[in-house]
Structures are given as structure tokens and as C-alpha cells.
Protein backbone atom coordinates (compact mmCIF):
# COMPACT_ATOMS: atom_id res chain seq x y z
CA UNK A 1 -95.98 39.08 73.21
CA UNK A 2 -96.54 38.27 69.28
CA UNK A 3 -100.05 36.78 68.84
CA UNK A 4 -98.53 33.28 68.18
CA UNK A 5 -94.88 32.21 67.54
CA UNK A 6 -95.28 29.80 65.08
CA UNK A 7 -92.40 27.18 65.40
CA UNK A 8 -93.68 23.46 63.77
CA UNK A 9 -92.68 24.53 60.08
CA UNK A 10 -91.22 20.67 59.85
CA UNK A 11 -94.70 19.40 60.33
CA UNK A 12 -96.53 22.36 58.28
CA UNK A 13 -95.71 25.89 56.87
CA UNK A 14 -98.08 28.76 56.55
CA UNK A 15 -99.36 29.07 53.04
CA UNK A 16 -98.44 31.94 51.46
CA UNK A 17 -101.19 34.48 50.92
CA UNK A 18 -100.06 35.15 46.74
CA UNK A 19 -100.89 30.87 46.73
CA UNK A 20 -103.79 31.08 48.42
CA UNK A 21 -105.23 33.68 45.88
CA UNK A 22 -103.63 32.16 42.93
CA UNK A 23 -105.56 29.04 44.18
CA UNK A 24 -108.82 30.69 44.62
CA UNK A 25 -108.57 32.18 41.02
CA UNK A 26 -107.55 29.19 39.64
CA UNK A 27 -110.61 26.90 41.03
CA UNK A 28 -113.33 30.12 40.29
CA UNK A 29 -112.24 30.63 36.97
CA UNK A 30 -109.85 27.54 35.90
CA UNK A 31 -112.22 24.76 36.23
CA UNK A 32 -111.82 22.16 33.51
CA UNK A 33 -110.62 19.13 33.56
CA UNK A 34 -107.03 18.78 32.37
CA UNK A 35 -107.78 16.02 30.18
CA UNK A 36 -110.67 17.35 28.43
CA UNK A 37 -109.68 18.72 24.66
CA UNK A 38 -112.06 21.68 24.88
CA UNK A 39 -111.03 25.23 25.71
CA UNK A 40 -111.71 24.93 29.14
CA UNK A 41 -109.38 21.68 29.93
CA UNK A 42 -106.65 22.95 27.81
CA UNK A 43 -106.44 26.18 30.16
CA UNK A 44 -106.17 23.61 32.79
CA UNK A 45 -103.61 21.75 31.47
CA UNK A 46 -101.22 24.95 30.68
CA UNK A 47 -101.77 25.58 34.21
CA UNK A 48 -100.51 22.19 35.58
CA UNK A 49 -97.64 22.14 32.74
CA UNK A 50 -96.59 26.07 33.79
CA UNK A 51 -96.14 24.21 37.63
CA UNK A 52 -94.69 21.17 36.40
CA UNK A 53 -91.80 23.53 34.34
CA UNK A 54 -91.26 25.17 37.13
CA UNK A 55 -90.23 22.42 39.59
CA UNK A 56 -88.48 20.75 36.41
CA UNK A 57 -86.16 24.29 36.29
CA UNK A 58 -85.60 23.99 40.06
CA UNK A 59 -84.13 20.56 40.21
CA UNK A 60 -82.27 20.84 36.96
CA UNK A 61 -84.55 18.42 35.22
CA UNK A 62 -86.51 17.77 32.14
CA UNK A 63 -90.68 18.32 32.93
CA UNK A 64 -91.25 14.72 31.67
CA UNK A 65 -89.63 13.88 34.76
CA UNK A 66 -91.99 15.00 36.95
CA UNK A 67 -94.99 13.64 38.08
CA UNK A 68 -97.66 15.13 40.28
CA UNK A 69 -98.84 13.15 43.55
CA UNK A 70 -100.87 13.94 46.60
CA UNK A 71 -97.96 14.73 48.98
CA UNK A 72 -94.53 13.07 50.34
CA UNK A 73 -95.87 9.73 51.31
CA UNK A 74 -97.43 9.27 47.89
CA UNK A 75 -94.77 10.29 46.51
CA UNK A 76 -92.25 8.16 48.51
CA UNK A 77 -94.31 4.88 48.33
CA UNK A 78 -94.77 5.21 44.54
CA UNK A 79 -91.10 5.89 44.08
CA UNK A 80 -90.16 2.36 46.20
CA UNK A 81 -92.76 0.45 45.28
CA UNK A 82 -93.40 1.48 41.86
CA UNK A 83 -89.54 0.72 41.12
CA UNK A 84 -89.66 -2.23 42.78
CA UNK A 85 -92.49 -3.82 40.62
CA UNK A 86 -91.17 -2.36 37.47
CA UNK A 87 -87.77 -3.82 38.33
CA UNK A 88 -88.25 -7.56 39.66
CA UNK A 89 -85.39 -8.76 37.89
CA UNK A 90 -82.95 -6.11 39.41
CA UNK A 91 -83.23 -8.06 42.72
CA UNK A 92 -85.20 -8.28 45.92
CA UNK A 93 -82.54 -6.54 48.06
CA UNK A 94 -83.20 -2.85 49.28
CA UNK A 95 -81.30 -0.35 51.58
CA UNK A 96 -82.35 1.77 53.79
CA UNK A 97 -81.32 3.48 57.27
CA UNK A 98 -82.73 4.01 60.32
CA UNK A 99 -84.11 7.51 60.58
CA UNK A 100 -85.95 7.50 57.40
CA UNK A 101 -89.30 9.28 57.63
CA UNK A 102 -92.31 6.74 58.85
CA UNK A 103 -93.52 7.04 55.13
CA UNK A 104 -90.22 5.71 54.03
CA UNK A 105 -89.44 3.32 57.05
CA UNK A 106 -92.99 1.69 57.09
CA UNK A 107 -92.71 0.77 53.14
CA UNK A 108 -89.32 -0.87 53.67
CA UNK A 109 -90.82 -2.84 56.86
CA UNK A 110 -94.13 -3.81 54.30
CA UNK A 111 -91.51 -5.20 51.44
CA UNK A 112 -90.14 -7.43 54.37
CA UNK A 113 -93.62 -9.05 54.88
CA UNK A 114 -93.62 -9.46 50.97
CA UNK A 115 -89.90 -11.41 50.93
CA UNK A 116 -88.00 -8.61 50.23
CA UNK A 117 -84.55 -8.57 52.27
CA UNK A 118 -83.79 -5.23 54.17
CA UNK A 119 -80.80 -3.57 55.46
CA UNK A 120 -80.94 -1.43 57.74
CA UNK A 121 -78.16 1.39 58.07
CA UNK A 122 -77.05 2.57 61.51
CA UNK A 123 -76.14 6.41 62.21
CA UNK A 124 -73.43 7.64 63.89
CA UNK A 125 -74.00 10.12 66.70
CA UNK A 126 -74.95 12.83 64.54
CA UNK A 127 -77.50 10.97 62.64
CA UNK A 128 -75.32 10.05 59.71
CA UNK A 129 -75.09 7.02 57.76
CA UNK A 130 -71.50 5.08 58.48
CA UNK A 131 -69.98 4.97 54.72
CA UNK A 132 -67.95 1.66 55.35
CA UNK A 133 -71.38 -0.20 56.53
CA UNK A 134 -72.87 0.72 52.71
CA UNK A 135 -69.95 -0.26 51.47
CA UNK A 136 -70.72 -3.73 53.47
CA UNK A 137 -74.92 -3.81 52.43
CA UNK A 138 -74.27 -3.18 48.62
CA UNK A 139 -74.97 -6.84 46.80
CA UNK A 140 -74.75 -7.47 43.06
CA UNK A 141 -78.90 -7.73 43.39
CA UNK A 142 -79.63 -4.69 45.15
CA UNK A 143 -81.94 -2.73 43.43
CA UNK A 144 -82.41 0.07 45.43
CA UNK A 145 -81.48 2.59 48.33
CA UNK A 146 -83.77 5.01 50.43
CA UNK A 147 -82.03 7.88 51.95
CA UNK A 148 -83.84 10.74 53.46
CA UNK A 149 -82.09 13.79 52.41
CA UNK A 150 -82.52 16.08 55.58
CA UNK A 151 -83.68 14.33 58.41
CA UNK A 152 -87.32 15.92 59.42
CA UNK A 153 -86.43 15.57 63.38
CA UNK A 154 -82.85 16.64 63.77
CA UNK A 155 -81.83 18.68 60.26
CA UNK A 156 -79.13 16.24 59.51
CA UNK A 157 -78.08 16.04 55.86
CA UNK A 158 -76.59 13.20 54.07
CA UNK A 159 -73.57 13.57 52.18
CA UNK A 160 -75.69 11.92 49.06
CA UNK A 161 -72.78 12.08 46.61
CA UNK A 162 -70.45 10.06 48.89
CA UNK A 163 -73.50 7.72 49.10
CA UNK A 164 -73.37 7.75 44.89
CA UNK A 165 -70.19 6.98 44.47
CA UNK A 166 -70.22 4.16 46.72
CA UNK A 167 -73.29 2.82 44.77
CA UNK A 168 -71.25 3.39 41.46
CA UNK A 169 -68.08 2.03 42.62
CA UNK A 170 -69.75 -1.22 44.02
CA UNK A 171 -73.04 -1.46 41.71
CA UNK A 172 -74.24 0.91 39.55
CA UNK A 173 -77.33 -0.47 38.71
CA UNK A 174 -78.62 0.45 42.20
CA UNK A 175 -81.17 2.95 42.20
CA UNK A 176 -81.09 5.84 44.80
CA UNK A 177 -84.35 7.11 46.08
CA UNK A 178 -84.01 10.50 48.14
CA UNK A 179 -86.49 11.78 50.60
CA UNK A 180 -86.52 15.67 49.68
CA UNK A 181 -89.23 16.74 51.70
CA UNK A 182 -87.34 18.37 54.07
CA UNK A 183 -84.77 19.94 51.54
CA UNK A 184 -86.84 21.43 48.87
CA UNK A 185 -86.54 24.85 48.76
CA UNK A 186 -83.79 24.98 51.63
CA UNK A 187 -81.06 23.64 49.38
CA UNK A 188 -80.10 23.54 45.97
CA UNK A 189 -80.98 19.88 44.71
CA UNK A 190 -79.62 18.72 41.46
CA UNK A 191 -80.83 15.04 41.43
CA UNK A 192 -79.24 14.14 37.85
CA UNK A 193 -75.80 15.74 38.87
CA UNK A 194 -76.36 14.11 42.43
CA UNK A 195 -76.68 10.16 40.56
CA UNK A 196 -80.13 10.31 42.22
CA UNK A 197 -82.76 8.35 40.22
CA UNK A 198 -85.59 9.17 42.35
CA UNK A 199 -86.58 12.09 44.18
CA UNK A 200 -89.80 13.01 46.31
CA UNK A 201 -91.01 16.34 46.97
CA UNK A 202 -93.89 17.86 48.73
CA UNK A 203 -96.02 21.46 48.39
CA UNK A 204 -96.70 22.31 52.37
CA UNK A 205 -93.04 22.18 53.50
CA UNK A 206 -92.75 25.45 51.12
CA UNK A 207 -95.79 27.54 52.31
CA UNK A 208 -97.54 25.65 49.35
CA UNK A 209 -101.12 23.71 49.57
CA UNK A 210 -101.19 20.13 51.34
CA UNK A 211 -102.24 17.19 49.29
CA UNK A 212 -100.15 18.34 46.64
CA UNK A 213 -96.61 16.51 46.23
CA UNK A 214 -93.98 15.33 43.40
CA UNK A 215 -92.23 12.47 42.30
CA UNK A 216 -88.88 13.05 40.05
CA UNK A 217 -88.07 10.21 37.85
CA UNK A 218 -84.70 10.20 36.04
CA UNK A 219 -85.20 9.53 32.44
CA UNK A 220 -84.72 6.16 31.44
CA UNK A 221 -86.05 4.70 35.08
CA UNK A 222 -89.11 2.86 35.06
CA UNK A 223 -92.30 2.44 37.95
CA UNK A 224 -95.10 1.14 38.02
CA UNK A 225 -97.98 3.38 39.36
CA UNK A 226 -99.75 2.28 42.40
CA UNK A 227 -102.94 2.38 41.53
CA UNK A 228 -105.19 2.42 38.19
CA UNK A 229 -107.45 4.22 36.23
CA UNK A 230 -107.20 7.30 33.27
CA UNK A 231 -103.64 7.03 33.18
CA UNK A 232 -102.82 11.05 34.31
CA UNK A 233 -98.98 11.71 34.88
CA UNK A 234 -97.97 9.58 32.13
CA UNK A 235 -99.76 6.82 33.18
CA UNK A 236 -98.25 7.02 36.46
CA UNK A 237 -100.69 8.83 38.75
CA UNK A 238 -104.54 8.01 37.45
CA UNK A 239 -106.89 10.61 38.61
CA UNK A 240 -107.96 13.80 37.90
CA UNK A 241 -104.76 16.53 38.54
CA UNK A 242 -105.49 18.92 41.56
CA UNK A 243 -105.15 22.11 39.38
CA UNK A 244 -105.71 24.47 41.73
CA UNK A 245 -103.30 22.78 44.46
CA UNK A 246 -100.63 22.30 41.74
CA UNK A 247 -100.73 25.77 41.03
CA UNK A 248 -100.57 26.74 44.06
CA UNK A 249 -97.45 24.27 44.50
CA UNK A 250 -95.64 25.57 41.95
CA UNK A 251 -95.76 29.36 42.35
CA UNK A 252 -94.50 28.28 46.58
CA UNK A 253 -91.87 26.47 44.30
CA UNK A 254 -90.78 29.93 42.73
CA UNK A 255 -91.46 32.62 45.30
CA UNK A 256 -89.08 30.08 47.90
CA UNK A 257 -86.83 29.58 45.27
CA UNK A 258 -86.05 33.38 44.82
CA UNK A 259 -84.65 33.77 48.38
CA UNK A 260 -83.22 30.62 48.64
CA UNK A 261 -79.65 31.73 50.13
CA UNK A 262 -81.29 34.61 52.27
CA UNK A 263 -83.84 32.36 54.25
CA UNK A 264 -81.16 29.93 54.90
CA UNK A 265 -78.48 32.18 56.19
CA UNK A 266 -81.86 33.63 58.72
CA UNK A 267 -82.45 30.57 59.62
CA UNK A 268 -78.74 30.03 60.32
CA UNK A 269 -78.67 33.50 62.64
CA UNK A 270 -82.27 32.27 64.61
CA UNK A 271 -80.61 28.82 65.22
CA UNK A 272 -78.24 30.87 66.58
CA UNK A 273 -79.88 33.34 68.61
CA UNK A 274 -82.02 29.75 70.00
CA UNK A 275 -78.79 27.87 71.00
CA UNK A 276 -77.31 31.01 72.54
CA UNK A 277 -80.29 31.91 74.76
CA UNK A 278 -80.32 28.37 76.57
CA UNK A 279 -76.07 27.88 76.12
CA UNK A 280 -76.52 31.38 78.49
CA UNK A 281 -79.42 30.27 81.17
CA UNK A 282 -78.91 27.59 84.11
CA UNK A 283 -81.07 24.97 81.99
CA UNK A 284 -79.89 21.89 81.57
CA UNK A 285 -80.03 20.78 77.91
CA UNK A 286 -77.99 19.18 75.02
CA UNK A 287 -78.79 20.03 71.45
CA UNK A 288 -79.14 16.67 69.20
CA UNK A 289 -79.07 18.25 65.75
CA UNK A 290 -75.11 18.20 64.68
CA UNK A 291 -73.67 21.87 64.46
CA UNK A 292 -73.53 21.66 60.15
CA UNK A 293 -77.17 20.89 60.10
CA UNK A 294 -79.84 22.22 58.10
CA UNK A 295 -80.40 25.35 60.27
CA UNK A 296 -84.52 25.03 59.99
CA UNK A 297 -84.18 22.58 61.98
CA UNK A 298 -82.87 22.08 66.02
CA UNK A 299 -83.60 19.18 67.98
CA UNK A 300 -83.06 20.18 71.66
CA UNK A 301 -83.49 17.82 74.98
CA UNK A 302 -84.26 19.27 78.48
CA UNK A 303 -83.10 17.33 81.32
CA UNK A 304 -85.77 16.03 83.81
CA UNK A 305 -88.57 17.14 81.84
CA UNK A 306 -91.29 15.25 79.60
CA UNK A 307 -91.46 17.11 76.17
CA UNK A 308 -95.27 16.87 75.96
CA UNK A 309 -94.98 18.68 79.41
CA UNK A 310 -93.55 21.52 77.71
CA UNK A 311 -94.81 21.65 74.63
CA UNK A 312 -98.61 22.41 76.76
CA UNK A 313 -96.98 24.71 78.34
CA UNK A 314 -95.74 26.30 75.37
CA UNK A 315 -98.94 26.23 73.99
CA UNK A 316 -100.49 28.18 76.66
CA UNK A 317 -98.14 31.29 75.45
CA UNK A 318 -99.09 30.37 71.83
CA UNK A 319 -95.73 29.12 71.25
CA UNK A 320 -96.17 25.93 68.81
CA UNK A 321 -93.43 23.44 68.70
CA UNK A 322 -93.21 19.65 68.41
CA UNK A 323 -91.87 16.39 70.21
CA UNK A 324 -91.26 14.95 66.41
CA UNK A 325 -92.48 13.96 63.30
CA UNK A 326 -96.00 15.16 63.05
CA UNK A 327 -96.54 11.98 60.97
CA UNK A 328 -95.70 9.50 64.23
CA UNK A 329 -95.98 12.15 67.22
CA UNK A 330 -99.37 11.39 68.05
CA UNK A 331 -98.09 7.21 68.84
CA UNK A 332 -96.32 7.23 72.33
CA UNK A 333 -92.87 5.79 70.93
CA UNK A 334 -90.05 7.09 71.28
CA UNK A 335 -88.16 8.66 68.85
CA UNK A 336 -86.49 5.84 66.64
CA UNK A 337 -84.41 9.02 65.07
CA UNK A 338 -82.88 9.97 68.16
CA UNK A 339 -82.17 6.25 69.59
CA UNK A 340 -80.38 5.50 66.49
CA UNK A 341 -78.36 8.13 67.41
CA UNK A 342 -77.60 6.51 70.85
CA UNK A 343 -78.73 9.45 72.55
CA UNK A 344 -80.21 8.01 75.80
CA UNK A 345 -84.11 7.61 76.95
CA UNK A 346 -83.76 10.39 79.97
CA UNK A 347 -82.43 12.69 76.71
CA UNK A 348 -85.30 11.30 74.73
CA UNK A 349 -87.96 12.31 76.73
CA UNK A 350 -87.05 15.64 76.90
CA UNK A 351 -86.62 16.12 73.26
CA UNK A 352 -87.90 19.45 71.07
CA UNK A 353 -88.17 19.97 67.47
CA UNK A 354 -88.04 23.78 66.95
CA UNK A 355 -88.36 24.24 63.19
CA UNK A 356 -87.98 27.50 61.44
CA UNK A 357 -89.43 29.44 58.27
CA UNK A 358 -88.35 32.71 57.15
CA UNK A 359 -91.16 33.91 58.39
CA UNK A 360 -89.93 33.62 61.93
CA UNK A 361 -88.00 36.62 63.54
CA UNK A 362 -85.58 37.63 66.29
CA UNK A 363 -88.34 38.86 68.61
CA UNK A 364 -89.81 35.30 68.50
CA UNK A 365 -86.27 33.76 69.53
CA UNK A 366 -85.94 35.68 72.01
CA UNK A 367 -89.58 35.39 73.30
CA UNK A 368 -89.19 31.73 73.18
CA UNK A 369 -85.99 31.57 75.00
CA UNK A 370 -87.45 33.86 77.71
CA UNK A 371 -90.44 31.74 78.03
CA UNK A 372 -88.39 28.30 78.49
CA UNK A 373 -86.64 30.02 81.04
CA UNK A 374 -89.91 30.64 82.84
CA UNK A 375 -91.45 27.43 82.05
CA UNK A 376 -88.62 24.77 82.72
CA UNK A 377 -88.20 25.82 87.05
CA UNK A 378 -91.53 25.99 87.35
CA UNK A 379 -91.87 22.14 85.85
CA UNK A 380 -89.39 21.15 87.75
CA UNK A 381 -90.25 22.44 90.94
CA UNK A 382 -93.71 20.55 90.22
CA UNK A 383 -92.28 17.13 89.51
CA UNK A 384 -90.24 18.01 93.06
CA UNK A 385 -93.28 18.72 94.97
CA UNK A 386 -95.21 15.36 94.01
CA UNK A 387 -92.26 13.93 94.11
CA UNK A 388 -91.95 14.56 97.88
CA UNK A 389 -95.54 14.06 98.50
CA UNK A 390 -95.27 10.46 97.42
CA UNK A 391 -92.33 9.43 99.78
């Protein structure tokens, strides 16, 4: 059996070794202080430009319209908040749905406490947003919507230019913020194109460095940073810049970027080869992430059996999965993604995020399947056994 079958790329991916070394260079031998007008601090500062040009290219956008933050939930709470405060007279109604990411979902439920009025969107049963209930939210003082782009538990995308023209046809003023996390680097994103006016990105879901994230801001939007101090990132983000991690960041920007269509249409044929292993064995399961997903991503339930059952015993064969987002999985709730859905609590417990990288194979599909086919009787015939000891 492979040493480990890596399969929590949602959560994490593995850096790649060209960013490590780039990194290692960088901090050695790039070590001044991007706002320092010496030799040393302008090297620094080509460096975090080079990255910022880079992830400009990649979403179609001018640099100035990028902005450097510590990951996604920086990123995410400076894009609501920041707009928010820059904006007061826009209005003090927001938008939102119900699987958004806990670093999305917990701002919204914080702007509540502060006065703010919050709808809520429901999901239909394959995690999308209903367009007639926008339609319904949309106010003349709405100032913004949050929309996660590809949900991180399920895959689901949202169809973000029916969402746009909505938002134009009812109130164009309405600003969109999109949760990218999940779909940089799996999918092409052109924010501008897309009527987005926000976008947040982040460096580890790319086999890039964590603490190292992105904000797009459309030209002509204004926020207000969250915090204060040297005024980096056009007076955005204070602090000194993380040179080494941005670096890093953007050079997992290119080298994903490059095979862009190839890892997707893998990841397509390893969903595959997943959902055909089990759709062929006597398990009983149902897979919760719609068949047009984003193929890194499949959310499977197994009947009669607790996920963080499994995932130990997937653990014990090195095979790494997850029971959600690794942002919330360590709180013993169930998954709000999946009950919007109206998939049922028996179908909750059981749930699995398998998420895939490119760096994943066939041999690992297969070795997974095998080993859920080991695993899942031999659970089962446990839970029987103390079942019938208790009676």
C-alpha cells in the first residue's frame, strides 16, 4: 500500500517542493523590508509586485487590484466588513446563503449583533441557491451579497452570473463578494467579466504557503482596512508583507495555472473511479455532491456508520480524509452545509469529504475503495455486537 493516500486537499494541499525552495531562497537571501528605499527593500518589493502580477494576469485584473492578506478568512472578513464601513450610506442590508464557509457565515451572524439585517438564502437539494428567493431578498438598500463560489464540503458551484444579473436587473449598486477559496486554480475566474466586485483567494488550497491569502478589489470599490498601522497594500493591509510566503503564493499561482484543464479533467476521472468502486460494492451510501460539481470535491454518506468512526479507521491505513470543513470539524455540529440541503441526520452522520489534488492517482482510488470495503462490515458488525449485548 502507498505510504499515505493523502485525501483532505479541501482543508490543506501539499506545498509544492519548487515553493518551498523558492521560499527558502527568498527569506536567506531576500530579506529586506518591502518598504525600505534601500537596495535591499526594493529587491523585496519586486518580489511581492512579480506575485501580485501574477495573480492580477490570472483573474483578468489590473495588480492595483490586489491586495495581499494572511489567508481566506482575512481576506473574506476584510472584503465584508471593510465594504461595509466604507459604504454606510449604501444600506445596512446584506445577503448571504446558508452554506457559506464559517469565515463567511460567522461575519454575517457578527453584522446582525451590530444592526445589520441578514438574509439568509436557502439551497435546493444540490446545494444551490433558489434564483426566485434572490430575486425576493434584493432591496433598494442592499449593499452587498456573499456567495461562496465552490462550496468547500460538497464541490457545488454557483451559477455567479445568473446571480449578477439578478443583482443588475433589480439593483446594481449591490456589491457581490465571492468566496474563491475553493475555485482558484480549479476554474477559470474572471471576476470583472463575472460583475464580481470582490473576490477572496487563498495560497494553501494551491500547494502554496499558509498564512498567505488575497483580496481582489474591483477598481472603483472602496474598504476600509481592518486594522491600522504603516498603511502596506495601499493602505489596506498595515504590516510588514510576508515576502517569502507571497512568493511562494504566487509561483503555486503559476505552476497550477499551467495545467489548469488537465488536473481538472483527473480529478473528473478519480471522482469517477471513487463513485464507481462503492456504486459496485454492497455498501450502502448516497453521494451528496450534485453530479456537475467541482470534481475535487465528493461528499459521500455511509449508512449506519459515524464518520469520525471511519475516518480513525482510515487513518490507521494512512488514508486521510475529513467529516468537513477543517475550519468547524473539530466543533461536534453537524454539518449546516448538508442540512441546508435537507439531506437527513442518519445521512449526516455518515458523511465524507474526499477531496482531490492532482497529485492523487488511480492506485490511491482504488486502494481507498478497497479499504472502505474492508472497513465499513467490520464497523458494522461492531455496532451489531454491542448492540446485542445491551438488550
Amino acid at each position: 500500500m502507498a505510504s499515505e493516500i493523502y485525501l483532505d486537499n479541501s482543508a490543506t494541499t501539499r506545498q509544492y517542493d519548487e515553493v518551498t525552495s523558492l521560499m527558502a531562497d527568498v527569506a536567506a537571501n531576500n530579506y529586506g523590508n518591502p518598504s525600505s528605499l534601500h537596495t535591499r527593500g526594493i529587491e523585496a518589493e519586486r518580489i511581492v509586485s512579480g506575485a501580485r502580477e501574477t495573480i492580477a494576469a490570472l483573474l483578468g485584473a489590473q495588480p492595483s487590484e490586489i491586495y495581499f492578506t494572511s489567508g481566506g478568512t482575512e481576506s473574506n472578513n476584510l472584503a465584508v466588513i471593510g465594504y461595509l464601513d466604507a459604504n454606510p450610506r449604501k444600506g445596512r442590508h446584506v445577503i448571504t446563503t446558508r452554506i457559506e464557509h464559517p469565515s463567511v457565515l460567522e461575519v454575517f451572524r457578527h453584522l446582525e449583533s451590530k444592526g445589520y439585517k441578514v438574509d439568509y438564502l436557502d439551497v435546493d437539494g444540490n446545494g444551490r441557491i433558489i434564483p426566485g428567493q434572490l430575486e425576493e431578498k434584493i432591496r433598494p438598500d442592499t449593499a452587498l451579497i456573499g456567495i461562496i463560489l465552490v462550496n468547500n464540503e460538497t464541490g457545488t458551484m454557483q451559477d455567479i452570473s445568473r446571480i449578477a444579473a439578478i443583482r443588475d436587473a433589480l439593483n446594481p449598486q449591490t456589491v457581490i463578494h465571492a468566496d474563491a477559496v475553493q475555485a482558484f486554480g480549479k476554474i477559470k475566474l474572471t471576476p470583472a467579466r463575472s460583475g464580481i466586485g470582490l473576490m477572496s483567494l487563498s495560497s494553501h488550497k494551491i500547494h502554496g504557503p499558509k498564512g498567505v491569502g488575497a483580496l481582489y478589489v474591483s477598481k472603483g470599490i472602496r474598504i476600509n482596512p481592518l486594522f491600522y498601522g504603516g498603511g502596506q497594500e495601499g493602505l489596506i493591509r498595515s504590516g510588514t508583507e510576508n515576502v517569502p510566503g507571497i512568493a511562494g503564493f504566487g509561483l503555486a499561482a503559476r505552476m497550477t495555472a499551467e495545467r489548469t484543464q488537465e488536473n481538472l479533467l483527473k480529478a473528473a476521472r478519480l471522482k469517477q473511479m471513487l463513485i464507481d468502486g462503492l456504486a459496485s460494492s454492497d455498501i450502502e451510501h448516497r453521494v451528496n455532491s450534485p453530479g456537475d460539481a467541482l470534481p475535487y470535491i465528493i461528499n459521500i454518506s455511509f449508512k449506519n456508520v459515524r464518520a469520525e468512526v471511519l475516518l480513525h479507521h482510515l487513518e490507521q491505513r494512512r488514508i486521510f480524509v475529513s467529516t468537513g470543513s477543517a475550519c468547524s470539524s473539530n466543533k461536534k455540529n453537524r454539518s449546516h452545509v448538508l442540512a441546508a440541503m435537507n439531506i437527513s441526520q442518519e445521512w449526516i452522520d455518515g458523511a465524507i469529504r474526499f477531496s482531490l489534488s492532482h497529485q492523487n492517482t488511480e492506485e490511491e482510488m482504488r486502494l481507498t475503495t478497497d479499504a472502505l470495503k474492508d472497513i465499513i462490515p467490520v464497523i458494522n458488525i461492531r455496532k451489531k455486537s454491542r448492540a446485542g449485548r445491551n438488550i
